[in-house]
C-alpha atoms as a PDB file:
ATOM      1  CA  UNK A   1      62.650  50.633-136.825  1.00  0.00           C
ATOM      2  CA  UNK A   2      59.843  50.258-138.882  1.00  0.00           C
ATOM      3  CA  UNK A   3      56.408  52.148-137.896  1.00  0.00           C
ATOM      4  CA  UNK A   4      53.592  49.454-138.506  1.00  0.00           C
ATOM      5  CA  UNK A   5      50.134  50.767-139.718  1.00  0.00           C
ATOM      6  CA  UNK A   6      48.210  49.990-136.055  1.00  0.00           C
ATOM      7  CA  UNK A   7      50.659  52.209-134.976  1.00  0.00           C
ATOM      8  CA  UNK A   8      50.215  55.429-136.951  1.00  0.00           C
ATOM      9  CA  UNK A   9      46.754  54.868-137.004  1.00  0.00           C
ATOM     10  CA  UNK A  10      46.630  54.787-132.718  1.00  0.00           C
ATOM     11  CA  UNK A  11      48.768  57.887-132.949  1.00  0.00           C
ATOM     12  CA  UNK A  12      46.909  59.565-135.493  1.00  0.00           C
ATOM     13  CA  UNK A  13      43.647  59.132-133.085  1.00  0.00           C
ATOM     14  CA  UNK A  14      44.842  59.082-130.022  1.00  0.00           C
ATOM     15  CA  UNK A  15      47.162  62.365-130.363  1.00  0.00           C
ATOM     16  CA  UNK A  16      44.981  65.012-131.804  1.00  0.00           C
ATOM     17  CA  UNK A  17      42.594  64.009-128.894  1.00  0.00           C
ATOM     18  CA  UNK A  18      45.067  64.418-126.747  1.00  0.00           C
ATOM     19  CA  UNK A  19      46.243  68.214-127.825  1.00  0.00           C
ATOM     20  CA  UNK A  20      42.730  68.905-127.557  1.00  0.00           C
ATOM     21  CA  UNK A  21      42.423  67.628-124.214  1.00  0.00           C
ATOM     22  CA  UNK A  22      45.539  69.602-123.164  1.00  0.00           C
ATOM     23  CA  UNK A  23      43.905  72.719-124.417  1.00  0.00           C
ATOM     24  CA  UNK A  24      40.456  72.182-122.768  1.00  0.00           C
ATOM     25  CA  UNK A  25      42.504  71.668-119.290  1.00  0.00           C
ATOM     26  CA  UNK A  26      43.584  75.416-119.948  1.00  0.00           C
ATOM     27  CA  UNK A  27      40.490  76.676-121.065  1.00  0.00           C
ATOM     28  CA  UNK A  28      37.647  74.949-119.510  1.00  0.00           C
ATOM     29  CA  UNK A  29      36.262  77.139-115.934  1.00  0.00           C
ATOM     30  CA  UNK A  30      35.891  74.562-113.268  1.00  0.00           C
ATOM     31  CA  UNK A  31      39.109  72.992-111.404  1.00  0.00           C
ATOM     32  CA  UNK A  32      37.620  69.187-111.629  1.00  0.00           C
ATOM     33  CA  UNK A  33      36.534  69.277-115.224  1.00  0.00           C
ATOM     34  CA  UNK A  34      40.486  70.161-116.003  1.00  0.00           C
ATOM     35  CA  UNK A  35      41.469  67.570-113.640  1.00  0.00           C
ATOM     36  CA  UNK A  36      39.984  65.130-115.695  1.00  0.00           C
ATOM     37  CA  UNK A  37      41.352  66.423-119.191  1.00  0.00           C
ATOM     38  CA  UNK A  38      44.785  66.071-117.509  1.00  0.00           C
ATOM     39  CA  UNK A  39      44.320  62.263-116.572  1.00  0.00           C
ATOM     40  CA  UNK A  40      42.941  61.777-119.698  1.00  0.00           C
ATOM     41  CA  UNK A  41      46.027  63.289-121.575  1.00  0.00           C
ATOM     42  CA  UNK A  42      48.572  61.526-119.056  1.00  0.00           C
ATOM     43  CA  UNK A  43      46.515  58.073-119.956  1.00  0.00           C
ATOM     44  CA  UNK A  44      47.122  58.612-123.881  1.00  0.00           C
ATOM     45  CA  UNK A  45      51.044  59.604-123.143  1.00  0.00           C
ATOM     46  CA  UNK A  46      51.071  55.991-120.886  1.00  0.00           C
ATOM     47  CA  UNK A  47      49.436  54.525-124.238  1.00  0.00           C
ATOM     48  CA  UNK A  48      52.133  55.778-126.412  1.00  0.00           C
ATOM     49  CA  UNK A  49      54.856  54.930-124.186  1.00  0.00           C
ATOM     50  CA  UNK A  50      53.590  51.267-124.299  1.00  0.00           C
ATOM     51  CA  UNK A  51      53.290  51.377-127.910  1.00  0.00           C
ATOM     52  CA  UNK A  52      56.957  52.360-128.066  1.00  0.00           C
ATOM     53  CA  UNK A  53      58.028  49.348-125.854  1.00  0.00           C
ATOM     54  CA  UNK A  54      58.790  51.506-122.918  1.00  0.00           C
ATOM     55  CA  UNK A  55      56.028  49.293-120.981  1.00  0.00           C
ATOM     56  CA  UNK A  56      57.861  50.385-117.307  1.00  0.00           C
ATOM     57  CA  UNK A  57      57.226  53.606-118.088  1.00  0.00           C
ATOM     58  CA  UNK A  58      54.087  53.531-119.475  1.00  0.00           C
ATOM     59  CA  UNK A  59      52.844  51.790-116.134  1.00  0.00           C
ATOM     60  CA  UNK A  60      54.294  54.447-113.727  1.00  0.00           C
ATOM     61  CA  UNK A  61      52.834  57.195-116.281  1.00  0.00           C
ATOM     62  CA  UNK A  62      49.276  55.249-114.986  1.00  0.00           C
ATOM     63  CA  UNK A  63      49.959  54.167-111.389  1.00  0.00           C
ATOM     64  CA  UNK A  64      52.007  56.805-110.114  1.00  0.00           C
ATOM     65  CA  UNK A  65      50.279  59.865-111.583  1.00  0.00           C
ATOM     66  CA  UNK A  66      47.594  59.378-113.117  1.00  0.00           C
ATOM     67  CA  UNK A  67      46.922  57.248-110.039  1.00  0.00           C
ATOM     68  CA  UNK A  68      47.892  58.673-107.481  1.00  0.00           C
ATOM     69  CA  UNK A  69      48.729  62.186-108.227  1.00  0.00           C
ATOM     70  CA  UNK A  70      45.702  63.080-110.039  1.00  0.00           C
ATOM     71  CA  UNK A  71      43.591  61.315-107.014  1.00  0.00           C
ATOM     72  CA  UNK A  72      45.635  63.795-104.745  1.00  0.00           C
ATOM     73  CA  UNK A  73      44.730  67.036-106.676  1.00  0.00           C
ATOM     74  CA  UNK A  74      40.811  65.528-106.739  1.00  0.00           C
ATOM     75  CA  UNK A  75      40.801  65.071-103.491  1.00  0.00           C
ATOM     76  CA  UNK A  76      42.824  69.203-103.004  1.00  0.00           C
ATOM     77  CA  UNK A  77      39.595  70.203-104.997  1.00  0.00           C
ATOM     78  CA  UNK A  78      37.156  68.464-102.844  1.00  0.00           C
ATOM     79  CA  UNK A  79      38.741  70.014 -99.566  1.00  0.00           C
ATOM     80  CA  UNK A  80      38.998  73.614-101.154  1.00  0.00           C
ATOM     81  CA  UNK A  81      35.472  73.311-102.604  1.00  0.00           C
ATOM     82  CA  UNK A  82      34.720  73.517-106.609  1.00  0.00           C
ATOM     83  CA  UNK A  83      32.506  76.431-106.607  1.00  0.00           C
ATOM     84  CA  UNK A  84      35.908  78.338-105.008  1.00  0.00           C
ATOM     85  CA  UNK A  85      36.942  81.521-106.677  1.00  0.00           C
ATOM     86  CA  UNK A  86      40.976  81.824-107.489  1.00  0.00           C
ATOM     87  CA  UNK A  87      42.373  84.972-106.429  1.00  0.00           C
ATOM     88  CA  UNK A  88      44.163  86.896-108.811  1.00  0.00           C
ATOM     89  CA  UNK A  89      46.124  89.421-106.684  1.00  0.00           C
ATOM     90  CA  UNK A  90      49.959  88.754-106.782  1.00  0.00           C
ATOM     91  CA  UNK A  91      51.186  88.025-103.332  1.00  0.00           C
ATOM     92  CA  UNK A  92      55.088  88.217-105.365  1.00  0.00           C
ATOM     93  CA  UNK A  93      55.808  91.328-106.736  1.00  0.00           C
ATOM     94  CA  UNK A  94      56.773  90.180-110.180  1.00  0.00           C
ATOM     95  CA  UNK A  95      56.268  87.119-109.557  1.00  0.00           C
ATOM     96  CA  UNK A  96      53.723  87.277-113.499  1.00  0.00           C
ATOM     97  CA  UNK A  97      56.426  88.274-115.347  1.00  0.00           C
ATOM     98  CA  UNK A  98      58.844  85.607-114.333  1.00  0.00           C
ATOM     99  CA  UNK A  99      56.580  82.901-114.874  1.00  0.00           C
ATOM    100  CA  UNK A 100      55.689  83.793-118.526  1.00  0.00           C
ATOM    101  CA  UNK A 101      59.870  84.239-119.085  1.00  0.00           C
ATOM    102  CA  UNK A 102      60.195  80.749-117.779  1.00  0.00           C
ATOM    103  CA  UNK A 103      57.367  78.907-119.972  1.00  0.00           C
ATOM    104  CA  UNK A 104      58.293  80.700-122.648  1.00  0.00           C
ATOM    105  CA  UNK A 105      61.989  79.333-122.312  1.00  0.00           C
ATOM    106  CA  UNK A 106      60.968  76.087-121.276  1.00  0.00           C
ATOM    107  CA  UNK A 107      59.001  75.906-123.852  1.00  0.00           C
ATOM    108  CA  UNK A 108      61.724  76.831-126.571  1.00  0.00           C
ATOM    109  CA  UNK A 109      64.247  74.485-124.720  1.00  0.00           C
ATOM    110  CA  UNK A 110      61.677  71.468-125.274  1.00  0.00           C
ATOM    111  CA  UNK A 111      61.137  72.400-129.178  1.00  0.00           C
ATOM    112  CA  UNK A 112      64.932  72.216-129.772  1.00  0.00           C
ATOM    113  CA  UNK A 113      65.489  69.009-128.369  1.00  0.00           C
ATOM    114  CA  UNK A 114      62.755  67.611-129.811  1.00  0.00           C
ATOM    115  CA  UNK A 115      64.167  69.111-133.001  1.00  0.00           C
ATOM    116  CA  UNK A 116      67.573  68.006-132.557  1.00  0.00           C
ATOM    117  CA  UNK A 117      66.252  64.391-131.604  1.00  0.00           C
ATOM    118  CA  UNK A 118      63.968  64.003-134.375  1.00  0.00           C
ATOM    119  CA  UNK A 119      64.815  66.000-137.337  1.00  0.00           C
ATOM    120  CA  UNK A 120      67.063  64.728-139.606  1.00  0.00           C
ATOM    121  CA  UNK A 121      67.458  61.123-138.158  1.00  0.00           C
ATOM    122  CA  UNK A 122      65.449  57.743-138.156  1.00  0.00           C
ATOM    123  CA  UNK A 123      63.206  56.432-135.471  1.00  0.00           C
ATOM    124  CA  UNK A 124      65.277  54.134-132.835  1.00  0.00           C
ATOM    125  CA  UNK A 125      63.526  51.033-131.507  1.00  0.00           C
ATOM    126  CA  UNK A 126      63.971  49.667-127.877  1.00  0.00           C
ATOM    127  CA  UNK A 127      64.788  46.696-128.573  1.00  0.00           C
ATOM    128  CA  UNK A 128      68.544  46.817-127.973  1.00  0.00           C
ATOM    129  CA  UNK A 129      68.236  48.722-124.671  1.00  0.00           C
ATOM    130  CA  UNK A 130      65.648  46.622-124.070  1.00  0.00           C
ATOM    131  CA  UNK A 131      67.336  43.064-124.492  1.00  0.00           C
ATOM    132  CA  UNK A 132      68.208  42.054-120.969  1.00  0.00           C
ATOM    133  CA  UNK A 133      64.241  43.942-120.340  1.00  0.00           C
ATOM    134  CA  UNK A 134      63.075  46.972-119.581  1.00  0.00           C
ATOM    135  CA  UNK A 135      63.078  47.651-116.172  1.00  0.00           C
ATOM    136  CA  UNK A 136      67.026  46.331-116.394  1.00  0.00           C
ATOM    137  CA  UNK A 137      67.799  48.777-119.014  1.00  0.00           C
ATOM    138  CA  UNK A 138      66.047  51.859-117.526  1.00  0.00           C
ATOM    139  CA  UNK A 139      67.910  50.949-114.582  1.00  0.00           C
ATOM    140  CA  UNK A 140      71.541  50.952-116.119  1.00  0.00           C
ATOM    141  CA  UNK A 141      71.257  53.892-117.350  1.00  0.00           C
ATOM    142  CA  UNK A 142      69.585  55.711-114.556  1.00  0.00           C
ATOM    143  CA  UNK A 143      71.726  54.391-112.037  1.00  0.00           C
ATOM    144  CA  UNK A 144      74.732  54.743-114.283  1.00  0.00           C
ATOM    145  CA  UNK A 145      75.067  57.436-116.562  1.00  0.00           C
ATOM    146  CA  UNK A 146      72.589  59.734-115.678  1.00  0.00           C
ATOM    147  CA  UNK A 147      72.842  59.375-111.869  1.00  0.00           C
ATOM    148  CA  UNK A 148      73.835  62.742-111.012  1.00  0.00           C
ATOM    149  CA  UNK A 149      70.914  64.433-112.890  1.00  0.00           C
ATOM    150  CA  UNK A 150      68.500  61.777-111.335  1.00  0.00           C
ATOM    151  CA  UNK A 151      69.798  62.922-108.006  1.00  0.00           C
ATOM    152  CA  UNK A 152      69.384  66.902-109.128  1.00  0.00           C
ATOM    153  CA  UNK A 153      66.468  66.214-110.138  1.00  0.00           C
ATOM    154  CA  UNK A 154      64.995  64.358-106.608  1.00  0.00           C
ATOM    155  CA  UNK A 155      67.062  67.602-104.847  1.00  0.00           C
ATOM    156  CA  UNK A 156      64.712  70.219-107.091  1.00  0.00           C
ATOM    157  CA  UNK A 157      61.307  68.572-106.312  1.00  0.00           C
ATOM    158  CA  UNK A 158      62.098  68.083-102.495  1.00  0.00           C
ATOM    159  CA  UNK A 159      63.291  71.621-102.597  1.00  0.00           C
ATOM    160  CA  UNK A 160      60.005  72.494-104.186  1.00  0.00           C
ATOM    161  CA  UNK A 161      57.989  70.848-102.116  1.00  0.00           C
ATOM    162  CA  UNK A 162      59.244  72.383 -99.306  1.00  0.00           C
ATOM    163  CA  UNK A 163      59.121  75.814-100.671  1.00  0.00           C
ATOM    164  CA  UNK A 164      55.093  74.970-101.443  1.00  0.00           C
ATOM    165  CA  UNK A 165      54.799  74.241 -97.774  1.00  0.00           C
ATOM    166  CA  UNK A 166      56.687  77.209 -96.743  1.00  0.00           C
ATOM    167  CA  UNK A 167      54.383  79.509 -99.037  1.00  0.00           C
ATOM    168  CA  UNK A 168      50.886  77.607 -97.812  1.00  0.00           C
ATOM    169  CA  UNK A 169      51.945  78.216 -94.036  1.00  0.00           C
ATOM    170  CA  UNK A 170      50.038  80.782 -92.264  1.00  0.00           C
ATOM    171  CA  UNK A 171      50.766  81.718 -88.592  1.00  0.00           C
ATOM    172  CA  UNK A 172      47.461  81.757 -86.497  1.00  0.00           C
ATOM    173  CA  UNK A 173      46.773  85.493 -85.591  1.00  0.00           C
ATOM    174  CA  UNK A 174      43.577  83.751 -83.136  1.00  0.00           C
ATOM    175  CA  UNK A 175      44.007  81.133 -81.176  1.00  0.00           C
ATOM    176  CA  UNK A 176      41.442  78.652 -81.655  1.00  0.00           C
ATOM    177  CA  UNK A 177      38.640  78.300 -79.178  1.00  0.00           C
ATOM    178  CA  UNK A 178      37.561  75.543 -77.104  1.00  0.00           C
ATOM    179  CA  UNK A 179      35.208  73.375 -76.825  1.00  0.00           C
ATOM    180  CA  UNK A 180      33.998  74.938 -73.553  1.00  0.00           C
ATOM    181  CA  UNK A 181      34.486  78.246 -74.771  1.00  0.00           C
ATOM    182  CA  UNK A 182      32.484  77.771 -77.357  1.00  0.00           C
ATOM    183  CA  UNK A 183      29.814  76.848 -75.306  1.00  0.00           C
ATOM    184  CA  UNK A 184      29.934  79.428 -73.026  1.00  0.00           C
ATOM    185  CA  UNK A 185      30.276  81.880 -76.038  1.00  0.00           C
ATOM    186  CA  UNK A 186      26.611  80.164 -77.188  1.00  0.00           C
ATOM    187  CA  UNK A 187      24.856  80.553 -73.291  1.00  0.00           C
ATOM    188  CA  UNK A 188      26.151  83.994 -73.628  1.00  0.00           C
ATOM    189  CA  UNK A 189      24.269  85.147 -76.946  1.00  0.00           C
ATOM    190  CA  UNK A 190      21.305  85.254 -75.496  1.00  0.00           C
ATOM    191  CA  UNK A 191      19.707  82.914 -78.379  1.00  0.00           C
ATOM    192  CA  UNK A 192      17.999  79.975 -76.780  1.00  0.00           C
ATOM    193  CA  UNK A 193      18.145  78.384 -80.270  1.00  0.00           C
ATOM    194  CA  UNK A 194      22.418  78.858 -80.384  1.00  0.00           C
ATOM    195  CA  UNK A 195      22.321  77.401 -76.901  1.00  0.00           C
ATOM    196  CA  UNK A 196      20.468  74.489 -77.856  1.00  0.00           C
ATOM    197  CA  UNK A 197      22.036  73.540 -80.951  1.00  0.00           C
ATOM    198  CA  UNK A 198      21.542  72.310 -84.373  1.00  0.00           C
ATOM    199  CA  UNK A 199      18.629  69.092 -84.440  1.00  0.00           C
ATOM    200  CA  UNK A 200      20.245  65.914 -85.100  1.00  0.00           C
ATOM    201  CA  UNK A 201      20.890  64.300 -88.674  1.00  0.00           C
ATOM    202  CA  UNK A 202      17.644  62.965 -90.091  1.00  0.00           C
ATOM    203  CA  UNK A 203      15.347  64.814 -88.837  1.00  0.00           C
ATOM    204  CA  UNK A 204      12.996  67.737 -90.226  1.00  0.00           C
ATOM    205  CA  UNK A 205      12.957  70.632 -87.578  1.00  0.00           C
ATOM    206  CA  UNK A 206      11.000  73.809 -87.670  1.00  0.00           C
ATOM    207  CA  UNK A 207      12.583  75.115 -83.743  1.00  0.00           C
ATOM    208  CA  UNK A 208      15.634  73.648 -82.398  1.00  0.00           C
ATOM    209  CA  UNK A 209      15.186  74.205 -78.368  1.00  0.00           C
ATOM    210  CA  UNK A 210      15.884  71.050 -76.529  1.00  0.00           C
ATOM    211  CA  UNK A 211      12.051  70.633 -75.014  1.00  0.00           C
ATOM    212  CA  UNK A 212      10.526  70.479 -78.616  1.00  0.00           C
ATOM    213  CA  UNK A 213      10.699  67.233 -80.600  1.00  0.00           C
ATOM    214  CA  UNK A 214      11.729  66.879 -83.881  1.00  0.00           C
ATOM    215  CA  UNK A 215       9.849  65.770 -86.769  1.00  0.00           C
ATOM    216  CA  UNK A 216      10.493  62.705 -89.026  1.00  0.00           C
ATOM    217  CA  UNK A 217      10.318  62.991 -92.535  1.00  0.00           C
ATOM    218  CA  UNK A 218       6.621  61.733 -92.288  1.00  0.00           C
ATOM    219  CA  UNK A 219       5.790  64.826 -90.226  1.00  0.00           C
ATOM    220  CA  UNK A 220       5.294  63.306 -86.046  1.00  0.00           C
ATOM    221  CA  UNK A 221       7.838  64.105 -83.443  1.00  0.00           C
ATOM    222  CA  UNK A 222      10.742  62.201 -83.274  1.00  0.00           C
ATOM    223  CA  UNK A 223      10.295  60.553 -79.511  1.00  0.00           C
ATOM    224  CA  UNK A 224      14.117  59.748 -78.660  1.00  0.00           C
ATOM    225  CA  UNK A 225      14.935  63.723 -79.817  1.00  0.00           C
ATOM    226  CA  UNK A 226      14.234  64.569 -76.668  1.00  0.00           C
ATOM    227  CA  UNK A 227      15.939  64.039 -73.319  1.00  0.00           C
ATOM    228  CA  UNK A 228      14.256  61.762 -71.348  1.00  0.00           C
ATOM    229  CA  UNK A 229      14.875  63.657 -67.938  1.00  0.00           C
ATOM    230  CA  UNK A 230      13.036  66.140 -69.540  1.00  0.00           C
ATOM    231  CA  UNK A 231      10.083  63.889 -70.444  1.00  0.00           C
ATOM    232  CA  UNK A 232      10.033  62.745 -66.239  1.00  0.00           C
ATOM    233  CA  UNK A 233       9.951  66.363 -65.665  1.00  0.00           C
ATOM    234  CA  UNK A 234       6.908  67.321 -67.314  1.00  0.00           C
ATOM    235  CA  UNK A 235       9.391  70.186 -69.298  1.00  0.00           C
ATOM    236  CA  UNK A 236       8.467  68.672 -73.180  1.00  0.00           C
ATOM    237  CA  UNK A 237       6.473  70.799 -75.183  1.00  0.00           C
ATOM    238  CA  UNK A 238       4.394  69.580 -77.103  1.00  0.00           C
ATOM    239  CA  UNK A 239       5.248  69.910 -80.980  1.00  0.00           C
ATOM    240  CA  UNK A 240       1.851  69.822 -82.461  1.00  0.00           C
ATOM    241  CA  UNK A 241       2.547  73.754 -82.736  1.00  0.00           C
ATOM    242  CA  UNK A 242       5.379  73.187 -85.181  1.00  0.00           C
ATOM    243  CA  UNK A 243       4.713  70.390 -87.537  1.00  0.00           C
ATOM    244  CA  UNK A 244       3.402  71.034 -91.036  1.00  0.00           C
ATOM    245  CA  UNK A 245      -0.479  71.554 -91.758  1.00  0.00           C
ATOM    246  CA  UNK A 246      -2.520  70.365 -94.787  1.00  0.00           C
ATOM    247  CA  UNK A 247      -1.727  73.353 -96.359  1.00  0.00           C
ATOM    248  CA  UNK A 248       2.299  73.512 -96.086  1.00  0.00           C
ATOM    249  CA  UNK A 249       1.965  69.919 -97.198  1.00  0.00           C
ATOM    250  CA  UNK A 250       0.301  69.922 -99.751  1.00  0.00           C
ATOM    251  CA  UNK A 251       2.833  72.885-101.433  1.00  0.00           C
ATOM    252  CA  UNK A 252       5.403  70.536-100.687  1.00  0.00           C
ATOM    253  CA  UNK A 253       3.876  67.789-102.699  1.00  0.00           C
ATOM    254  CA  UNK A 254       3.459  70.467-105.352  1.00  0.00           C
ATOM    255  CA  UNK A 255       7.118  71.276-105.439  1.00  0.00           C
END
């Protein structure tokens, strides 16, 4: 196989971006901003699997994690919160030390087969295992010779998913309360404003209690904030007490 000159020149760009990328992800502070530098990194490894005419793999590489995978851990980070601190206490005793062990020989297992693959030896094409097509080859040989490590493999990551669920599980020490309990607990404070409740969306309130109107972004009460039995009653206060003066407006149109 014969590199052509496009070629070295994409890998030449595309790969030093990409080991800084890989860096940043382990250096940058904020969860999404790594998130990011990892799609980006698994977008340039889908580019060079393309460029090697392992197109089936290339698309999964896209589709399957940088798709959907990465959208997964987004939306993990959305639900946890970015601003979230990560705790650093070891719930495993030992657990540090094992995990540097393992990355380190990981690590030194990848380098010697990359070693043993590459040094010494010419770069292989796929066009022979790719004559009947890709997807055809990939699946002869997956489904063929390297069936039983396919199936460890699928074992390891159900097994690993399972042990992530085991370890996120928490047992509820409090049972959660009601709806009516909840509203009893707010009678119960003593707080007119807890009993009430929080004013609806879209409206500016300065008091929540259920006889006061809110106020609508241009400053006058909100008419349908308030219940209309209360209204028949005579019970509505009036909110002329609580909406803003010249003065507190015209510091907001300052700020």
């Amino acid at each position: 196989m014969v590199i052509q000159t496009p070629e070295a020149v994409m890998f030449w760009v595309l790969a030093p971006v990409a080991v800084l990328a890989a860096l940043g992800m382990l250096l940058v502070k904020k969860a999404v901003h790594s998130a990011l530098l990892l799609a980006w990194v698994m977008i340039t490894l889908a580019i060079f699997y393309i460029a090697q005419d392992a197109v089936f793999l290339g698309i999964v590489q896209i589709v399957v994690y940088t798709g959907a995978v990465m959208m997964l851990f987004l939306f993990i980070l959305m639900l946890v919160g970015v601003d979230s601190s990560d705790s650093l206490t070891e719930t495993i005793r030992g657990l540090r030390p094992i995990a540097i062990t393992a990355a380190i020989g990981f690590g030194g297992l990848l380098t010697s087969l990359i070693g043993r693959a590459t040094v010494g030896r010419q770069p292989v094409g796929l066009e022979i295992a790719n004559v009947d097509g890709n997807v055809q080859g990939i699946a002869g040989l997956l489904f063929s010779k390297y069936v039983w490590p396919f199936e460890i493999v699928s074992a390891l990551l159900i097994t690993a998913a399972l042990g992530a669920m085991v370890l996120a599980h928490h047992q509820r020490t409090v049972a959660r309360p009601t709806q009516r309990e909840s509203a009893i607990a707010r009678f119960r404070s003593g707080s007119l404003a807890s009993a009430a409740g929080l004013p609806g969306p879209g409206v500016y309130a300065r008091h929540n209690a259920v006889d006061v109107p809110a106020l609508l972004p241009d400053g006058t009460p909100a008419p349908t904030s308030i219940s209309a039995t209360l209204k028949a009653r005579g019970d509505m206060l009036e909110s002329s007490q609580f909406q803003l003066d010249v003065v507190d407006t015209t510091v907001v149109e300052e700020k």
